[in-house]
N, C-alpha and C. Protein backbone atom coordinates (compact mmCIF):
# COMPACT_ATOMS: atom_id res chain seq x y z
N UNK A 1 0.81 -1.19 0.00
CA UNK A 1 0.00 0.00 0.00
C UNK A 1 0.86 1.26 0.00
N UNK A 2 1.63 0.98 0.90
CA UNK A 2 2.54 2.25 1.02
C UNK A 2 3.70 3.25 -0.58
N UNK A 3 4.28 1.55 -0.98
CA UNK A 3 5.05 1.62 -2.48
C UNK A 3 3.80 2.35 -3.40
N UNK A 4 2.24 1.95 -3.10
CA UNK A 4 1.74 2.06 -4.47
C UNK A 4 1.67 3.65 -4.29
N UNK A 5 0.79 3.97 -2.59
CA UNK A 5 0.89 5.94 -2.62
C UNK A 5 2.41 6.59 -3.04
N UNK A 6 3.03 5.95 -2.89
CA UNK A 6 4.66 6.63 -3.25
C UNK A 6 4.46 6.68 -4.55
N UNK A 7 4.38 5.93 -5.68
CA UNK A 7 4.51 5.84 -6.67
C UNK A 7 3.72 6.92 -7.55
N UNK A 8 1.97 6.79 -6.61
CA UNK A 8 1.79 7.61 -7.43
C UNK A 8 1.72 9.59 -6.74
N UNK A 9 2.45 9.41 -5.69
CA UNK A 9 3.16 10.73 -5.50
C UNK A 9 3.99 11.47 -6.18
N UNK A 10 5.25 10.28 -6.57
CA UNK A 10 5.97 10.82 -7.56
C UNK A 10 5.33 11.10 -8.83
N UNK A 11 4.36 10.61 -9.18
CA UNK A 11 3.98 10.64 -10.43
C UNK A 11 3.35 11.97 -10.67
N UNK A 12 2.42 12.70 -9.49
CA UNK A 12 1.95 13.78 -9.34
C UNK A 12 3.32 14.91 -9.40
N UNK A 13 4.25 14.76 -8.69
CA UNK A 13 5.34 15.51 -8.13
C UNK A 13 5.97 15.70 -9.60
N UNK A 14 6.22 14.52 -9.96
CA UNK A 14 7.24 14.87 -11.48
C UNK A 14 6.15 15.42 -12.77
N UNK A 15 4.89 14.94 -13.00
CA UNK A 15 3.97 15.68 -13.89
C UNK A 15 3.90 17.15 -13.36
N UNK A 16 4.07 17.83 -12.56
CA UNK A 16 4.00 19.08 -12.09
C UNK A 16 4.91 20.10 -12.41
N UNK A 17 6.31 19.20 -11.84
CA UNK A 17 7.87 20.03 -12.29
C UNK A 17 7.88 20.02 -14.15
N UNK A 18 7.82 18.91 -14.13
CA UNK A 18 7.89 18.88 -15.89
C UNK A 18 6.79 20.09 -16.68
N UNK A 19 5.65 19.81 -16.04
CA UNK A 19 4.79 20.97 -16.80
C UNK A 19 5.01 22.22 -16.44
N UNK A 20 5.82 22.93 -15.29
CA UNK A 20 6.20 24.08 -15.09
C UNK A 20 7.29 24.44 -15.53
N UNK A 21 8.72 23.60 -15.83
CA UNK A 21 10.12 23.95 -15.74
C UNK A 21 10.16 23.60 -17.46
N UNK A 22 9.68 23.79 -18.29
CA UNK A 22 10.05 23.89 -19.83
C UNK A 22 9.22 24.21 -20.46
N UNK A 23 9.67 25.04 -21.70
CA UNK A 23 9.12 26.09 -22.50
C UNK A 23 8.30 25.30 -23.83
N UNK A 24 7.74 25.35 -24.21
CA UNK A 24 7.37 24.36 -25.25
C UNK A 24 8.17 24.56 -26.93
N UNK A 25 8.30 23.93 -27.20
CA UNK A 25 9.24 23.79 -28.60
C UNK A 25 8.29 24.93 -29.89
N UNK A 26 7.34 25.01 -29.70
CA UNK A 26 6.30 26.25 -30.62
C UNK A 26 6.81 27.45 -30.34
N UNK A 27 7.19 27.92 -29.26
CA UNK A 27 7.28 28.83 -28.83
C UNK A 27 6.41 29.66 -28.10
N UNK A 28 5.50 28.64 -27.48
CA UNK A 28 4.53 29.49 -26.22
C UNK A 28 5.15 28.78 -25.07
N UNK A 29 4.99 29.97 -24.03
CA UNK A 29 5.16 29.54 -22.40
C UNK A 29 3.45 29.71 -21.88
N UNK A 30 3.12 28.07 -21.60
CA UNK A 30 1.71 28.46 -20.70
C UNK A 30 1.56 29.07 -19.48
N UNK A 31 3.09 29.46 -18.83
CA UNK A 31 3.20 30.37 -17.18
C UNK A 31 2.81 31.56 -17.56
N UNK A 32 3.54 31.83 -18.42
CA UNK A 32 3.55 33.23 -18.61
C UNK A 32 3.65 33.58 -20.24
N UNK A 33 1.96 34.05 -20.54
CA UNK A 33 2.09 33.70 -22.12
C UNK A 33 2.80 34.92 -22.79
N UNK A 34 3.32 36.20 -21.70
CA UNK A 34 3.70 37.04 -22.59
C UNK A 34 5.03 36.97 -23.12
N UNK A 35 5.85 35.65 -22.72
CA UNK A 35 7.13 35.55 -22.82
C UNK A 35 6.76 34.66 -24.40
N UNK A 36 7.77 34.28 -24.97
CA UNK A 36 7.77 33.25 -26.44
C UNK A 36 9.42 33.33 -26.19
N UNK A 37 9.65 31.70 -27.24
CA UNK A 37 11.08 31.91 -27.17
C UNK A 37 11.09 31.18 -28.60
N UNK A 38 11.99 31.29 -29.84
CA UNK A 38 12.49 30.99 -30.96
C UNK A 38 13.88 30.68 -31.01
N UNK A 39 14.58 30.23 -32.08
CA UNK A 39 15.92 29.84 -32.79
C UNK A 39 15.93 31.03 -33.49
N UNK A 40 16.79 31.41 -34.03
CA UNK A 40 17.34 32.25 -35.09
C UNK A 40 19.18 32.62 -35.04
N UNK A 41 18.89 33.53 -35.72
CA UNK A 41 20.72 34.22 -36.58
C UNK A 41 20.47 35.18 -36.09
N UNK A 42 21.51 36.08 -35.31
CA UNK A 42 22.20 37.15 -35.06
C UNK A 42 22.61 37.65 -36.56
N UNK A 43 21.85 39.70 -36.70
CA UNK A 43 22.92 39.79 -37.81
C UNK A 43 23.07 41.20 -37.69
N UNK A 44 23.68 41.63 -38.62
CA UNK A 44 24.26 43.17 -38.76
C UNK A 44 23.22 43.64 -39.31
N UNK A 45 22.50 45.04 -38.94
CA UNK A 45 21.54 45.54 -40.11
C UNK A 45 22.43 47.36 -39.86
N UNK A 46 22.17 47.45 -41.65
CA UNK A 46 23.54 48.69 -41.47
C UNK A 46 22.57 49.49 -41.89
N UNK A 47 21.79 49.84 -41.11
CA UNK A 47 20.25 50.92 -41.02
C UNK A 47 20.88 52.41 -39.93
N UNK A 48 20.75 52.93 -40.29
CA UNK A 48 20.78 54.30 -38.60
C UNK A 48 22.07 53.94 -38.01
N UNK A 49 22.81 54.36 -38.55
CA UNK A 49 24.07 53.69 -38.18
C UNK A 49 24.91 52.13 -38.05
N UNK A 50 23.75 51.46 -37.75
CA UNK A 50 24.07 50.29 -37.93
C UNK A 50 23.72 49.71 -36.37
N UNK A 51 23.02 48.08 -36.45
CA UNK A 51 22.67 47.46 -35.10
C UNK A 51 22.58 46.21 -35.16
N UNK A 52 22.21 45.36 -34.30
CA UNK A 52 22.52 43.78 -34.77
C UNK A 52 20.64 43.78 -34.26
N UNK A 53 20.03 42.79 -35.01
CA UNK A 53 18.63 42.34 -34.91
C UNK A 53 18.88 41.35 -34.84
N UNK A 54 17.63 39.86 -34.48
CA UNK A 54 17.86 39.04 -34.74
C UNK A 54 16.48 38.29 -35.41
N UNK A 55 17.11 37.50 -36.86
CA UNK A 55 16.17 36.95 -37.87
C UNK A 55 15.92 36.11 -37.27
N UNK A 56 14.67 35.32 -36.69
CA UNK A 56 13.92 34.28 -36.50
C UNK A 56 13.98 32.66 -37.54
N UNK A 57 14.01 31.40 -37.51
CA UNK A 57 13.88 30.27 -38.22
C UNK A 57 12.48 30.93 -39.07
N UNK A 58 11.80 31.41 -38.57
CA UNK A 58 10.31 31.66 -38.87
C UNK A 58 10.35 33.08 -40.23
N UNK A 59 11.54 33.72 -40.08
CA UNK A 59 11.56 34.45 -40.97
C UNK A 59 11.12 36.11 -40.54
N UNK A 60 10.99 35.71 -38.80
CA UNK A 60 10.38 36.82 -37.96
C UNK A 60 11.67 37.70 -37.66
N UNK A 61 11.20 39.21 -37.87
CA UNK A 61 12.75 40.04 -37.48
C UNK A 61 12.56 40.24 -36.07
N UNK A 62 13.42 40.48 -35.18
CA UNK A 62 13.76 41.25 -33.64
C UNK A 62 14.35 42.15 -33.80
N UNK A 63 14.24 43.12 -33.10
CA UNK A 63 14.95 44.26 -32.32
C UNK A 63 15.06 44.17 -30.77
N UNK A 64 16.24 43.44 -30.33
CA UNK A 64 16.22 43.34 -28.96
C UNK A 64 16.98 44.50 -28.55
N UNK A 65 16.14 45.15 -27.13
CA UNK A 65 16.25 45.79 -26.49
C UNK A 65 17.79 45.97 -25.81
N UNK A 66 18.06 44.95 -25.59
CA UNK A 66 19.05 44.56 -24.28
C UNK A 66 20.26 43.72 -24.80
N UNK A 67 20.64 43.18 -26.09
CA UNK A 67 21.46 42.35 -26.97
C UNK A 67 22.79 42.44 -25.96
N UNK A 68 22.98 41.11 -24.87
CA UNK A 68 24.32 41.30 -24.30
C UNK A 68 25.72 41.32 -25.82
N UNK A 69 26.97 42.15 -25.22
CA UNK A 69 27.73 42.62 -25.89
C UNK A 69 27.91 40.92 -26.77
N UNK A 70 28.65 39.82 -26.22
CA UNK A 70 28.93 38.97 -26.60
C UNK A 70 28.35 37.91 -27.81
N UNK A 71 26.79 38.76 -27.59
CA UNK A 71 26.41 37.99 -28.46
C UNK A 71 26.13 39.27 -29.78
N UNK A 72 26.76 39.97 -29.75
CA UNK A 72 26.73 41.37 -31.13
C UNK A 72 27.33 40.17 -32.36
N UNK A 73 27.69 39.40 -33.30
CA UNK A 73 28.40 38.76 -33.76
C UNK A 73 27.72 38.48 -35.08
N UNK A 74 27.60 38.83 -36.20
CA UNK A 74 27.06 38.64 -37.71
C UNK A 74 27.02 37.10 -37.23
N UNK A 75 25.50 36.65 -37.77
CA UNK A 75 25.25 35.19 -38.40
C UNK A 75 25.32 33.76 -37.29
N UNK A 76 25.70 34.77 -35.96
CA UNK A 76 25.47 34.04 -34.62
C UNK A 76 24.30 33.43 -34.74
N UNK A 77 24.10 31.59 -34.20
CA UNK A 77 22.95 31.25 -34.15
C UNK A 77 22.55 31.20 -32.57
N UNK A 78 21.64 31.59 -32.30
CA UNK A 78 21.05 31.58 -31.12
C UNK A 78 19.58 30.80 -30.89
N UNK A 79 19.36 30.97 -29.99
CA UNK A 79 17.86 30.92 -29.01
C UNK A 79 17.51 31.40 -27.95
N UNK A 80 16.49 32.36 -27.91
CA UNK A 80 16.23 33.23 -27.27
C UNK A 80 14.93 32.94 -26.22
N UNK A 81 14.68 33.55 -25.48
CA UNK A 81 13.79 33.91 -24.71
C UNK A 81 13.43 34.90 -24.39
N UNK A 82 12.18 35.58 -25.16
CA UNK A 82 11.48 37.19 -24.58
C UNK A 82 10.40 37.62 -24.53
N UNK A 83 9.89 38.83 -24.34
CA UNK A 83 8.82 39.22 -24.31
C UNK A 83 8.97 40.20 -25.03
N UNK A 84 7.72 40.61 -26.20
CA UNK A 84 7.19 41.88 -26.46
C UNK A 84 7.56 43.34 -25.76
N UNK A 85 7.79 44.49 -26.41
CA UNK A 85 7.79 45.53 -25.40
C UNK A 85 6.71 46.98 -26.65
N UNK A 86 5.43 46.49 -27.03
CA UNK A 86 4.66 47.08 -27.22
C UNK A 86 4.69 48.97 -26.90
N UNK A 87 5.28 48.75 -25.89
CA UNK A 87 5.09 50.17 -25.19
C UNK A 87 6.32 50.63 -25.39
N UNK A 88 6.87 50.25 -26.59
CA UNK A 88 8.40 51.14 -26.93
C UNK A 88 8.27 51.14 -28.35
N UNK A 89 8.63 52.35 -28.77
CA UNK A 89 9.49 52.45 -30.46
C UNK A 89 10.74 52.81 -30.44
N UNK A 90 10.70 52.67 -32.11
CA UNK A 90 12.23 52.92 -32.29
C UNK A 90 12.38 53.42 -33.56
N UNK A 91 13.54 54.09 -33.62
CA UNK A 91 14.09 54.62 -34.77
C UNK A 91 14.48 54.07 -35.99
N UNK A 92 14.76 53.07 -35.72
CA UNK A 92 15.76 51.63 -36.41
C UNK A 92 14.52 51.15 -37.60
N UNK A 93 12.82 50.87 -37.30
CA UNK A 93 11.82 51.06 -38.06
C UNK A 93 12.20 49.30 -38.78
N UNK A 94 12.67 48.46 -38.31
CA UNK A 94 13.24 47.32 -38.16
C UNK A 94 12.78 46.18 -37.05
N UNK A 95 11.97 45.52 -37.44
CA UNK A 95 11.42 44.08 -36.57
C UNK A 95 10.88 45.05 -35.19
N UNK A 96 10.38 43.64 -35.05
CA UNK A 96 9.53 44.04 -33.43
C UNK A 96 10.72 44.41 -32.32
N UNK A 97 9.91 44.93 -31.35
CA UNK A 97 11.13 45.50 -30.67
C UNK A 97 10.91 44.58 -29.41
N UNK A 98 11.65 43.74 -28.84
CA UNK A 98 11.44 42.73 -27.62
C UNK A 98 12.99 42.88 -26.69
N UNK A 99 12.97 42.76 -25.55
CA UNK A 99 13.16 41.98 -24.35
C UNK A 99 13.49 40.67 -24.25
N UNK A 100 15.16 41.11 -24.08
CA UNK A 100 15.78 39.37 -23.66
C UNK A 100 15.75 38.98 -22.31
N UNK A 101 15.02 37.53 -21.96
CA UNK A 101 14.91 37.08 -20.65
C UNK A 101 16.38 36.18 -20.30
N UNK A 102 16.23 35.76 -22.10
CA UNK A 102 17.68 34.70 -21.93
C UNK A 102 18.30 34.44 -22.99
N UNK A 103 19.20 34.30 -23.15
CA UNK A 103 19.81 34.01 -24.86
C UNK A 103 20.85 33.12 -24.77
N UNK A 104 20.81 32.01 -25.55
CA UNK A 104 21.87 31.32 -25.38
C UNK A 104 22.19 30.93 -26.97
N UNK A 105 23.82 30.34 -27.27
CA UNK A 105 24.87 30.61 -28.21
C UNK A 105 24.17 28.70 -28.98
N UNK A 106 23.57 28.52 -29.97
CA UNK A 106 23.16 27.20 -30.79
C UNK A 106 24.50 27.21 -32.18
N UNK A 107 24.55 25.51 -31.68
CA UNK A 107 25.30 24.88 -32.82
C UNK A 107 27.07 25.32 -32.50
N UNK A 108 28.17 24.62 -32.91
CA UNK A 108 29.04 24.77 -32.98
C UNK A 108 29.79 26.52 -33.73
N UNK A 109 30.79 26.60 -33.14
CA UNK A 109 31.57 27.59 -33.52
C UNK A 109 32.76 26.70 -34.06
C-alpha cells in the first residue's frame, strides 16, 4: 500500500515540475504567455548607423532591447527567450522591438 501511494506521488510531483520547468518547442510559455522563445541568426543591419537584430527560423525580425555585448556577432545562431515591449518604439523602423529574458549561443563555432 505504502510503495503504491509513493509511486503515485511521484507521479503527481514529477507531472508538475515537468509541466512548469520547460518552454514548449512552438514557442509558447503556458506560465507566462507574454514571454515566447524561438531559434534564429544574429545579424548586422547597417540601417541608422548600424545594429545587430535578430532573424527568426520563422523568418520573424527582432529588435532586442538589451542584446548582451557577446552575443553582437554577424550570423550568430542563437535561441532566445522574450517578451514583447509594445510600449516602446524605435528609430531603427526594423522588426519588433522585444526583451531578452535569456539568450543562449546554438550549434558549434
Amino acid at each position: 500500500m505504502r510503495v503504491h501511494l509513493a509511486r503515485i506521488g511521484w507521479t503527481f510531483f514529477l507531472a508538475f515540475f515537468w509541466g512548469c520547468g520547460f518552454y514548449e518547442s512552438d514557442g509558447l510559455n503556458t506560465l507566462n504567455p507574454e514571454l515566447f522563445s524561438a531559434k534564429g541568426t544574429i545579424r548586422f543591419i547597417p540601417l541608422e548607423g548600424g545594429f545587430y537584430g535578430i532573424v527568426a527560423d520563422s523568418g520573424e525580425k527582432y529588435n532586442p532591447i538589451n542584446l548582451p555585448e557577446e552575443f553582437r556577432r554577424d550570423k550568430l545562431r542563437v535561441w532566445f527567450l522574450a517578451k514583447y515591449r509594445k510600449d516602446l518604439v524605435s528609430v531603427r523602423m526594423w522588426g519588433q522591438i522585444i526583451e531578452l529574458v535569456e539568450i543562449r549561443k546554438i550549434g558549434s563555432e
